[in-house]
PDB file of N, CA and C in Angstrom:
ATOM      1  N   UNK A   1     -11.442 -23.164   1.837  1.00  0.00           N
ATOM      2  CA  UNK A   1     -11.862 -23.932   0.672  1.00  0.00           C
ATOM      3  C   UNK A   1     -11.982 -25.403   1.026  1.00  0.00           C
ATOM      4  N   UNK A   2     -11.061 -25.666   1.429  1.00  0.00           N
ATOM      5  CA  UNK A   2     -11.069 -27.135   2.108  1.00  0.00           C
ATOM      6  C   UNK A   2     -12.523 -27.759   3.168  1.00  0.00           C
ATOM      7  N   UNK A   3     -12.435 -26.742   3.805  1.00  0.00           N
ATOM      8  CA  UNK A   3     -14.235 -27.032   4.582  1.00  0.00           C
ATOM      9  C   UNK A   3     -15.229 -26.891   3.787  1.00  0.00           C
ATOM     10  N   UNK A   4     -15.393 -25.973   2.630  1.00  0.00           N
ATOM     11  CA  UNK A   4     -16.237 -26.186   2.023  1.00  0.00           C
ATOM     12  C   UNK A   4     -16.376 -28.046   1.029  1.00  0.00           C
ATOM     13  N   UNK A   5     -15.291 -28.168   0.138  1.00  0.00           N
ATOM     14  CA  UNK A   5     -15.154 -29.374  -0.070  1.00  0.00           C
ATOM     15  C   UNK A   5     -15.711 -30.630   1.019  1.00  0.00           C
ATOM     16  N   UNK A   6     -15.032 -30.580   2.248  1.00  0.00           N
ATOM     17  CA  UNK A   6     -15.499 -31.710   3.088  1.00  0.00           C
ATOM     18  C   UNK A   6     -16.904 -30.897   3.096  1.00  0.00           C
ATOM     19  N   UNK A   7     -17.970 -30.168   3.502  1.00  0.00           N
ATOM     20  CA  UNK A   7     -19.193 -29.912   3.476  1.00  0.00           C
ATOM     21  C   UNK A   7     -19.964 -30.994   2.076  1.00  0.00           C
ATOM     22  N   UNK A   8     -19.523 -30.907   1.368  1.00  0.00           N
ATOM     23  CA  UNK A   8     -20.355 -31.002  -0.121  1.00  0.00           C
ATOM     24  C   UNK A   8     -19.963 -32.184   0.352  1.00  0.00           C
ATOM     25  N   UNK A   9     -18.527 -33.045   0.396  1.00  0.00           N
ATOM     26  CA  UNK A   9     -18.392 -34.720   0.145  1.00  0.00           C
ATOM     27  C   UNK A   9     -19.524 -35.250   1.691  1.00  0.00           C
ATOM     28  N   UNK A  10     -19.665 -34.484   2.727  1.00  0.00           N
ATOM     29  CA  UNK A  10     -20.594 -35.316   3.273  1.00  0.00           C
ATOM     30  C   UNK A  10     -21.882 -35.023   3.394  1.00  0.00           C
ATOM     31  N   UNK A  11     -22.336 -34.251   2.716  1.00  0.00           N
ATOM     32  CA  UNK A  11     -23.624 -33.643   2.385  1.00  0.00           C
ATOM     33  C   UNK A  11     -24.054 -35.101   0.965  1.00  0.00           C
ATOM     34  N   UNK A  12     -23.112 -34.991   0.265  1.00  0.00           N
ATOM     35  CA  UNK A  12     -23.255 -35.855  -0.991  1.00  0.00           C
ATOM     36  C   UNK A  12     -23.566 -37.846  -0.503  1.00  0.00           C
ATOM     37  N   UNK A  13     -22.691 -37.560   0.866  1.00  0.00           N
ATOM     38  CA  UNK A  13     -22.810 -39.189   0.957  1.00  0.00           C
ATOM     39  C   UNK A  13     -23.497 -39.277   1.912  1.00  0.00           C
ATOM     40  N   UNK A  14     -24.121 -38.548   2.549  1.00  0.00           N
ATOM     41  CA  UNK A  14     -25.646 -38.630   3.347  1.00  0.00           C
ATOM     42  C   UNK A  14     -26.706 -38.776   2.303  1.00  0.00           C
ATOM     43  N   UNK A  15     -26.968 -38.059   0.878  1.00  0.00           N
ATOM     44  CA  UNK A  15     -27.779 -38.020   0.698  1.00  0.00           C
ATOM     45  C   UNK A  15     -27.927 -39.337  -0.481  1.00  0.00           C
ATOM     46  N   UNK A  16     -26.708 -40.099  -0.543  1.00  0.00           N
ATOM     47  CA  UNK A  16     -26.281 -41.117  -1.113  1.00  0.00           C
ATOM     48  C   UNK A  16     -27.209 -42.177  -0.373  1.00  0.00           C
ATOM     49  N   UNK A  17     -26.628 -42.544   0.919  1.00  0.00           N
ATOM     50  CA  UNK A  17     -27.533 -42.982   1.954  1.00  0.00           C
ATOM     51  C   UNK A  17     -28.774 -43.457   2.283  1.00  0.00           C
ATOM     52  N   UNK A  18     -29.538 -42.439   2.494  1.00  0.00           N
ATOM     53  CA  UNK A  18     -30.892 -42.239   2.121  1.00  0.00           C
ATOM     54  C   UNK A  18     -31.136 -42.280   1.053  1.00  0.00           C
ATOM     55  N   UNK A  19     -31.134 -41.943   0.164  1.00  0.00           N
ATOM     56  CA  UNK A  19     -31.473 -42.635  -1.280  1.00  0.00           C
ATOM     57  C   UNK A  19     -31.397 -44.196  -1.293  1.00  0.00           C
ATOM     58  N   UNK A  20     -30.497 -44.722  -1.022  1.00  0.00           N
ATOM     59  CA  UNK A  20     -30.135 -46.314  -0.880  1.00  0.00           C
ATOM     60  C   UNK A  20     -31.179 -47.016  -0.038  1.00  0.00           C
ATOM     61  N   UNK A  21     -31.646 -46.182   1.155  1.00  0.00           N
ATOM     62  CA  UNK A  21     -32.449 -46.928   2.057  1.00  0.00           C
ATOM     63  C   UNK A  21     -34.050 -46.486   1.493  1.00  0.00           C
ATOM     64  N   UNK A  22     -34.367 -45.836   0.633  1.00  0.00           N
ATOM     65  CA  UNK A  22     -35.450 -45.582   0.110  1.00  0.00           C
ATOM     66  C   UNK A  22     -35.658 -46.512  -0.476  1.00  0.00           C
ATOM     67  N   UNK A  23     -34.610 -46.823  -1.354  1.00  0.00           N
ATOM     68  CA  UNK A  23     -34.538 -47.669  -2.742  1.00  0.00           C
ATOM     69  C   UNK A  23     -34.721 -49.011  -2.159  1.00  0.00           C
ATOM     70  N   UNK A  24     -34.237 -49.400  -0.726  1.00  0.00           N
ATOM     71  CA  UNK A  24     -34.275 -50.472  -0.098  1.00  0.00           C
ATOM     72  C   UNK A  24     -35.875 -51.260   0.225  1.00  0.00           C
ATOM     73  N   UNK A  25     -36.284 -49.549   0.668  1.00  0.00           N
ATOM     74  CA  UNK A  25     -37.825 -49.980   1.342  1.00  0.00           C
ATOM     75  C   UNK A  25     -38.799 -50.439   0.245  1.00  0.00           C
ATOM     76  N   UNK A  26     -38.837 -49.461  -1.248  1.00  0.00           N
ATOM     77  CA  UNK A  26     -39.440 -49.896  -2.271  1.00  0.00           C
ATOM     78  C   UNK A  26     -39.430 -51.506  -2.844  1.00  0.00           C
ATOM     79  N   UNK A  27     -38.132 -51.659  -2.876  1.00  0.00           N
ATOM     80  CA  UNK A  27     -37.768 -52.954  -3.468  1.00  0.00           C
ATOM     81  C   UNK A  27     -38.183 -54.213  -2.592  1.00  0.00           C
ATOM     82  N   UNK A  28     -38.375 -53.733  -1.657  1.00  0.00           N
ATOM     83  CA  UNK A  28     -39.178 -54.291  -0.159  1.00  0.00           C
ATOM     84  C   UNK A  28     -40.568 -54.468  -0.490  1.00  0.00           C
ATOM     85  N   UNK A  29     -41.180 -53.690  -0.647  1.00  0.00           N
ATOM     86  CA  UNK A  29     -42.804 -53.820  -1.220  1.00  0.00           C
ATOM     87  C   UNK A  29     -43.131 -54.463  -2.443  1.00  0.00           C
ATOM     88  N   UNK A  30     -41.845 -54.610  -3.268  1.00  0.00           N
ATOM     89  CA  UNK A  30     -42.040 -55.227  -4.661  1.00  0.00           C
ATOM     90  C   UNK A  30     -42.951 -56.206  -5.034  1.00  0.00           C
ATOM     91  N   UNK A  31     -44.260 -56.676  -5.347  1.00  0.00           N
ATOM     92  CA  UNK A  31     -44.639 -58.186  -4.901  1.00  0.00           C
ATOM     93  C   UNK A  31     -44.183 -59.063  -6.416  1.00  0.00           C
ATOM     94  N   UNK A  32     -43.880 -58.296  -7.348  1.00  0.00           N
ATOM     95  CA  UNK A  32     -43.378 -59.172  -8.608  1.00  0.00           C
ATOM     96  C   UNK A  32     -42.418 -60.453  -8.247  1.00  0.00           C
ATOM     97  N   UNK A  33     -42.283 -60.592  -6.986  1.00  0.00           N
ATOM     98  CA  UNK A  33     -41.067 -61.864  -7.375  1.00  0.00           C
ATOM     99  C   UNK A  33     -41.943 -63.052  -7.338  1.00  0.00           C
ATOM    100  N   UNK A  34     -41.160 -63.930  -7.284  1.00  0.00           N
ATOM    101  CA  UNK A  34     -41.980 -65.230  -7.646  1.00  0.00           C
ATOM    102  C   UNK A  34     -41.665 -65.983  -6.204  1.00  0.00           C
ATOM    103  N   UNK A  35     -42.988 -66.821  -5.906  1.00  0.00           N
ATOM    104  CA  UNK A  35     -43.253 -67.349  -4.370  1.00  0.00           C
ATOM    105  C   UNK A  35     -42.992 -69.035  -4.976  1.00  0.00           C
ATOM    106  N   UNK A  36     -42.463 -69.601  -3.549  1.00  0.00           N
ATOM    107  CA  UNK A  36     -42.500 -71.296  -3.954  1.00  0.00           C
ATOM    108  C   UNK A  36     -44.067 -71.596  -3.776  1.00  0.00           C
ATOM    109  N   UNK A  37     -44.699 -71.497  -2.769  1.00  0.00           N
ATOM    110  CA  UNK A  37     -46.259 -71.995  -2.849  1.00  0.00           C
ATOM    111  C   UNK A  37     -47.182 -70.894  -3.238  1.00  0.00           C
ATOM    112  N   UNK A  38     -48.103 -71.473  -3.812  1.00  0.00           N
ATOM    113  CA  UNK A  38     -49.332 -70.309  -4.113  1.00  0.00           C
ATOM    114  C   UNK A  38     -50.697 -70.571  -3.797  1.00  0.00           C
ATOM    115  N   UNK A  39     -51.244 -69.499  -2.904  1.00  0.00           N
ATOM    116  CA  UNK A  39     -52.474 -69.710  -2.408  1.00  0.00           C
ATOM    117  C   UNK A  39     -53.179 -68.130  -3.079  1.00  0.00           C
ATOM    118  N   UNK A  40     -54.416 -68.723  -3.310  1.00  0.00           N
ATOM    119  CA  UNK A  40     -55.319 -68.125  -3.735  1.00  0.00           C
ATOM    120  C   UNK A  40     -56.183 -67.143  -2.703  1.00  0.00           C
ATOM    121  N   UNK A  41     -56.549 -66.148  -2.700  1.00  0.00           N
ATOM    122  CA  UNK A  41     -57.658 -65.406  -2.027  1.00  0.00           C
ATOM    123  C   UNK A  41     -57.857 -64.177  -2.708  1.00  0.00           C
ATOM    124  N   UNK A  42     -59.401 -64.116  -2.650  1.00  0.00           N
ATOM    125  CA  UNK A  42     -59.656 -62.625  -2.912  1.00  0.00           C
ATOM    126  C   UNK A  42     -60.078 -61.971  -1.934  1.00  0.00           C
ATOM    127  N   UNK A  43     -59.852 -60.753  -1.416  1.00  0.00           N
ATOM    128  CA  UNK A  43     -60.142 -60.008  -0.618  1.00  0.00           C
ATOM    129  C   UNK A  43     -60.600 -58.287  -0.878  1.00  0.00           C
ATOM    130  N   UNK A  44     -61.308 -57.830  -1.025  1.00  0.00           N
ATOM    131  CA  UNK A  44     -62.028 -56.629  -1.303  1.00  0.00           C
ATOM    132  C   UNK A  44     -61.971 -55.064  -0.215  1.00  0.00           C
ATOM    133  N   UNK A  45     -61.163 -54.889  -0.088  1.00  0.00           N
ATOM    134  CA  UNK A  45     -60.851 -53.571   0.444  1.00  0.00           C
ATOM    135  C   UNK A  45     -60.402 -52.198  -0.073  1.00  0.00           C
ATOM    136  N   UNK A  46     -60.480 -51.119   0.578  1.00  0.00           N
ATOM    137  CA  UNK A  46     -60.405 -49.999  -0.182  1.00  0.00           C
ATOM    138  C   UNK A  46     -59.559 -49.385   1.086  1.00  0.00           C
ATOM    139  N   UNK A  47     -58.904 -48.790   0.787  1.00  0.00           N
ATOM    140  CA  UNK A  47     -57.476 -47.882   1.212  1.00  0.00           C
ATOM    141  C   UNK A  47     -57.904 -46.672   0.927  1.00  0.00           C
ATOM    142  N   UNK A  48     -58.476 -45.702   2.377  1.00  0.00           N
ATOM    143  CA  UNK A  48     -58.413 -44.013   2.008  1.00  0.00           C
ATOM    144  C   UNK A  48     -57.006 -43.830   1.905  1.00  0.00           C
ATOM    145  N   UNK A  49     -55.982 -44.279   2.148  1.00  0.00           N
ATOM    146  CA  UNK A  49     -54.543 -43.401   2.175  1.00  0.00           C
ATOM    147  C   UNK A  49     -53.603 -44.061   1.349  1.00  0.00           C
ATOM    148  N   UNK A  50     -54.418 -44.342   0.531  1.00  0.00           N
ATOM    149  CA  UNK A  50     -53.590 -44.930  -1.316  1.00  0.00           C
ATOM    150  C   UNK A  50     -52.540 -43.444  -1.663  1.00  0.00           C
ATOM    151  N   UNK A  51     -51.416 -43.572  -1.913  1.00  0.00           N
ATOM    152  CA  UNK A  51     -50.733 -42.242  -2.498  1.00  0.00           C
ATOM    153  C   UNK A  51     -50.670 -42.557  -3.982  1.00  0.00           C
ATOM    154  N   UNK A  52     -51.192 -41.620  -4.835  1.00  0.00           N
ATOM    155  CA  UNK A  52     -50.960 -41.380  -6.004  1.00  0.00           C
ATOM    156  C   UNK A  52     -49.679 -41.498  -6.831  1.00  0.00           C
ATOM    157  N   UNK A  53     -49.324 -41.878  -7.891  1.00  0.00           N
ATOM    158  CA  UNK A  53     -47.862 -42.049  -7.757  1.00  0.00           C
ATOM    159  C   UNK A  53     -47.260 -40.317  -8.465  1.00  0.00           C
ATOM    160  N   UNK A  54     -48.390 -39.511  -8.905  1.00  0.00           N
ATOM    161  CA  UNK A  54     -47.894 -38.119  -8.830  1.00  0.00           C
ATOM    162  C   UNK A  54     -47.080 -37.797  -7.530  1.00  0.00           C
ATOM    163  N   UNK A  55     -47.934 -38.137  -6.672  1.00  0.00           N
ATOM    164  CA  UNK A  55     -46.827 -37.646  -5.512  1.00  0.00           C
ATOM    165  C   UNK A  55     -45.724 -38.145  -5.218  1.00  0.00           C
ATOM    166  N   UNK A  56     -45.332 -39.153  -5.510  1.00  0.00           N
ATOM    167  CA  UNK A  56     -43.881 -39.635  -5.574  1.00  0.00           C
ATOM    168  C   UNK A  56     -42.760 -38.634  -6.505  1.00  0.00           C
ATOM    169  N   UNK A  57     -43.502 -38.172  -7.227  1.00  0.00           N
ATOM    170  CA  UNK A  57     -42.505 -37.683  -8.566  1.00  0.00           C
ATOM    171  C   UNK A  57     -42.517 -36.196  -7.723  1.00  0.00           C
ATOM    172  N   UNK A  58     -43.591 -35.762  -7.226  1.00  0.00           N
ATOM    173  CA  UNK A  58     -42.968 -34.162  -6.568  1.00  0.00           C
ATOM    174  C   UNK A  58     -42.705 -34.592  -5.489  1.00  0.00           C
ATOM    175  N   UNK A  59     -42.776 -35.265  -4.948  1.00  0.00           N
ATOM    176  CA  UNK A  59     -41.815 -35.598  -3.167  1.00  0.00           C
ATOM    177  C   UNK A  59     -40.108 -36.030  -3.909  1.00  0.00           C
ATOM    178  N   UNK A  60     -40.194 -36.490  -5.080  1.00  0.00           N
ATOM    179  CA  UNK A  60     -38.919 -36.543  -5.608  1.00  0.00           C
ATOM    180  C   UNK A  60     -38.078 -34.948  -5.834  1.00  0.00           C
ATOM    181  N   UNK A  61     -38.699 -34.245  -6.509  1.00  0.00           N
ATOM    182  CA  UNK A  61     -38.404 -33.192  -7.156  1.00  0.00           C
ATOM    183  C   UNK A  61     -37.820 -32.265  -6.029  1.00  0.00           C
ATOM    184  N   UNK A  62     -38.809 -32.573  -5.026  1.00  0.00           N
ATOM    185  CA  UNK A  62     -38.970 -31.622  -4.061  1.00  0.00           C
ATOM    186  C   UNK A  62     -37.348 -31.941  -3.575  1.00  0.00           C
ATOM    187  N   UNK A  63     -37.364 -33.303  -2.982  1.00  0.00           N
ATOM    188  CA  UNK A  63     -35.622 -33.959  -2.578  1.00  0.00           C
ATOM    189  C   UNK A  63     -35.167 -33.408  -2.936  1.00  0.00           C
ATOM    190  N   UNK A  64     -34.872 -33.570  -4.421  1.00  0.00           N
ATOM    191  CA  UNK A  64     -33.718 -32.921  -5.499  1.00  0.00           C
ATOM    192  C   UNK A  64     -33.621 -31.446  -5.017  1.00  0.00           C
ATOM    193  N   UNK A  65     -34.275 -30.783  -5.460  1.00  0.00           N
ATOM    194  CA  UNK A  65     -34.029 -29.413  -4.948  1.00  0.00           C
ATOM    195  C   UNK A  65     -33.347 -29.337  -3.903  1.00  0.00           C
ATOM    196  N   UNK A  66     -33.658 -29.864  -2.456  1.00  0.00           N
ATOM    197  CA  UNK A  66     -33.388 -29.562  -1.158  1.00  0.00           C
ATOM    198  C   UNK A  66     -32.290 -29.807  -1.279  1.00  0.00           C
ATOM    199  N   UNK A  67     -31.666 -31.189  -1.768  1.00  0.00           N
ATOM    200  CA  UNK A  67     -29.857 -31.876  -1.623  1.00  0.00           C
ATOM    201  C   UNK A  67     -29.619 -30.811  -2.682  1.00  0.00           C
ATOM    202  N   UNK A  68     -30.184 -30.083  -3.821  1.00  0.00           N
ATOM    203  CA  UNK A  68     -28.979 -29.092  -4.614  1.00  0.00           C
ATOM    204  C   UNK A  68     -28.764 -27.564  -4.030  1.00  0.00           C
ATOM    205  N   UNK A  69     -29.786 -27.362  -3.250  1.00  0.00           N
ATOM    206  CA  UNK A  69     -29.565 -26.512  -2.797  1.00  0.00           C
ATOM    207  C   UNK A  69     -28.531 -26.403  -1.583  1.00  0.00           C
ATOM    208  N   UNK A  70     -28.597 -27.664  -0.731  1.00  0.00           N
ATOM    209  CA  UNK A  70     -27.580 -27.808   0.261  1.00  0.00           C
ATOM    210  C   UNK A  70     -26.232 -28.082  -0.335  1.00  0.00           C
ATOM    211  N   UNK A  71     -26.289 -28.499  -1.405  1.00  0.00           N
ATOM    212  CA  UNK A  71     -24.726 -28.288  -1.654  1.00  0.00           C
ATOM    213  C   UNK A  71     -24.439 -27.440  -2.158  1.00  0.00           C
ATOM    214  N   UNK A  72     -24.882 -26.605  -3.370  1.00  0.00           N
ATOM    215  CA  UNK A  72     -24.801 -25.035  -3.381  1.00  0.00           C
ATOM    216  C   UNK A  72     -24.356 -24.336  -2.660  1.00  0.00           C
ATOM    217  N   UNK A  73     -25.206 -24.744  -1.513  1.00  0.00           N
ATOM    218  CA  UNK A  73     -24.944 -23.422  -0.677  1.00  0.00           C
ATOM    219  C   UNK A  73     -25.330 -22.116  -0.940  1.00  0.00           C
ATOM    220  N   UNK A  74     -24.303 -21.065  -0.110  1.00  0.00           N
ATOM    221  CA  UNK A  74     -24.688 -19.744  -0.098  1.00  0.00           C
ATOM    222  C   UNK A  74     -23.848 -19.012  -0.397  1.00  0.00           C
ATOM    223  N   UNK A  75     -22.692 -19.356  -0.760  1.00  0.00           N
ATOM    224  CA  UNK A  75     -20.999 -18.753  -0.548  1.00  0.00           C
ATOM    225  C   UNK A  75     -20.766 -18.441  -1.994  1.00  0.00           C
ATOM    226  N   UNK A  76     -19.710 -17.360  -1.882  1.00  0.00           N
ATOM    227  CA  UNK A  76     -19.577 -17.015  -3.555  1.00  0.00           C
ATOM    228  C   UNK A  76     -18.953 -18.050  -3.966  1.00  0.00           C
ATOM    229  N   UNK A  77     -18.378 -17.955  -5.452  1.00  0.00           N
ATOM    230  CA  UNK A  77     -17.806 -18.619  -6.251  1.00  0.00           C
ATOM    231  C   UNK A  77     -16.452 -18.487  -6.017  1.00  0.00           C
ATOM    232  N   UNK A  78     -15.940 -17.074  -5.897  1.00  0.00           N
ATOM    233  CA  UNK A  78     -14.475 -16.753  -5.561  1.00  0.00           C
ATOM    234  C   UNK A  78     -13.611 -17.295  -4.257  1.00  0.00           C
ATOM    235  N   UNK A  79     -14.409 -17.874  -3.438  1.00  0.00           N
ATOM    236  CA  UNK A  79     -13.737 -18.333  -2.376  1.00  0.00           C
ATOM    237  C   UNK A  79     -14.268 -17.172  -1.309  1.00  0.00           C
ATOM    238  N   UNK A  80     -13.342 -16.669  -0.387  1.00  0.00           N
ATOM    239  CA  UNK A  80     -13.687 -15.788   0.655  1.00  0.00           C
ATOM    240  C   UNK A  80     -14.203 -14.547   0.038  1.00  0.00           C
ATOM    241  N   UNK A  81     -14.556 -13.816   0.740  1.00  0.00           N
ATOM    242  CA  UNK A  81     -15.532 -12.419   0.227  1.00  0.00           C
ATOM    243  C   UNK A  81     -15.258 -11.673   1.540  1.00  0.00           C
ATOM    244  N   UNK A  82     -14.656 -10.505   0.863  1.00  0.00           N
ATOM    245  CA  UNK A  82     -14.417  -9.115   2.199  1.00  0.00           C
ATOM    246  C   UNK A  82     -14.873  -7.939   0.957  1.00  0.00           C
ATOM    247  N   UNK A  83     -15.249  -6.760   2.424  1.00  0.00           N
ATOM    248  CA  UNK A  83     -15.963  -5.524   1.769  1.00  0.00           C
ATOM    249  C   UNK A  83     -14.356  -4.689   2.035  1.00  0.00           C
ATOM    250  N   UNK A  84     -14.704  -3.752   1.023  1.00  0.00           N
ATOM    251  CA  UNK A  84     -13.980  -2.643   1.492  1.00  0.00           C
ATOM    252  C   UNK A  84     -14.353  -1.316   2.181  1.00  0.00           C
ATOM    253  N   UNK A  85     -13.983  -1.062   3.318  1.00  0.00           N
ATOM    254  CA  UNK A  85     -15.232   0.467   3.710  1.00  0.00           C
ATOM    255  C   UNK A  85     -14.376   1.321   3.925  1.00  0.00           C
ATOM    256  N   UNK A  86     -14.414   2.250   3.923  1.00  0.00           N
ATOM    257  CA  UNK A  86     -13.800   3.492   4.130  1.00  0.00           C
ATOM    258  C   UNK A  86     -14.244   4.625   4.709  1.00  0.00           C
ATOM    259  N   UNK A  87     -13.374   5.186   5.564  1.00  0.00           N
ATOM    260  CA  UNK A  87     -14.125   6.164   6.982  1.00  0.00           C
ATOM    261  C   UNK A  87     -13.519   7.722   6.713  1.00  0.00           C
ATOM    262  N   UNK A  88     -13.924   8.144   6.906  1.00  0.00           N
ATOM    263  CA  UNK A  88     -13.428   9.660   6.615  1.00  0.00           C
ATOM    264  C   UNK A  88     -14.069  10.947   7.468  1.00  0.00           C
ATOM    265  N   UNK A  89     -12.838  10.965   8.155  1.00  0.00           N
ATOM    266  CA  UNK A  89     -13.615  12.020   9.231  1.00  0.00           C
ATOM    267  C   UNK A  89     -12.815  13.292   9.583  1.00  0.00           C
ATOM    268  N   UNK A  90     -13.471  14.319   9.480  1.00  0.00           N
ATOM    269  CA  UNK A  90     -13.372  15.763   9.304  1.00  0.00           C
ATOM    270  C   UNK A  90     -13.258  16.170  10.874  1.00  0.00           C
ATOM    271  N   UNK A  91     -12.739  16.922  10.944  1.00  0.00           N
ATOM    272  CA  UNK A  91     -12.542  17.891  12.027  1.00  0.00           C
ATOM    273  C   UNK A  91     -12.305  19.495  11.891  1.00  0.00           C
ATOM    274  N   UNK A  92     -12.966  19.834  12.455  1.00  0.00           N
ATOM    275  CA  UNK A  92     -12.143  21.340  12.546  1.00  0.00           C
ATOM    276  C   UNK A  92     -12.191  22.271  13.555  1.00  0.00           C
ATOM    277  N   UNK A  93     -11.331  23.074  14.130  1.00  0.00           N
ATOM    278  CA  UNK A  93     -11.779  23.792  15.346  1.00  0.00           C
ATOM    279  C   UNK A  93     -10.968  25.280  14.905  1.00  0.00           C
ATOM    280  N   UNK A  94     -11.617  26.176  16.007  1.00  0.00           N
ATOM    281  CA  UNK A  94     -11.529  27.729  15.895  1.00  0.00           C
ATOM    282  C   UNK A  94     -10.758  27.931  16.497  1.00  0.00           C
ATOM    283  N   UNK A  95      -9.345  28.464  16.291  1.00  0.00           N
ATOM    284  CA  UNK A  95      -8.409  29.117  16.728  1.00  0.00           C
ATOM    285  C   UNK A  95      -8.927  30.268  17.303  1.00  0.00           C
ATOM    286  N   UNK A  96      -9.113  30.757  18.365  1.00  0.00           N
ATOM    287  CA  UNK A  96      -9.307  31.981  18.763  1.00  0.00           C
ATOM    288  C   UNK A  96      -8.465  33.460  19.263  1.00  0.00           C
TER     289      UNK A  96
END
């Protein structure tokens, strides 16, 4: 039980992590802040590899899933899991 716990707490703060450094890079591109000098230009270009911001929201979704599924996991709820089997074997021989 205990390995499972440490699994999830560093599964959880990896994906803490990366989230943070995502959040880093965005806030990075931000251009809303305000500049001390301002220069003017227009410039006219077109970007084939503009991303839609739909795709942000399913490259999100998609994340989500992946980190809930990794902490999930695969393991029951009860803790350890054993089968029970049972063997049963016959014999018989001819007295002659």
């Amino acid at each position: 039980m205990k390995k499972i716990l440490n699994l999830r707490n560093s599964l959880f703060l990896l994906s803490l992590i990366v989230l943070s450094f995502l959040q880093q890079i965005t806030y990075g591109q931000d251009s809303s802040g305000s500049s001390a000098s301002s220069q003017t230009t227009t410039t006219t270009t077109q970007n084939a590899t503009t991303i839609q911001p739909w795709v942000w929201v399913v490259g999100g979704v998609v994340l989500l899933l992946i980190i809930i599924a990794l902490i999930r996991g695969g393991g029951s709820k009860g803790g350890s899991h054993t089968d029970k089997v049972t063997y049963t074997k016959t014999t018989s021989s001819d007295d002659v």
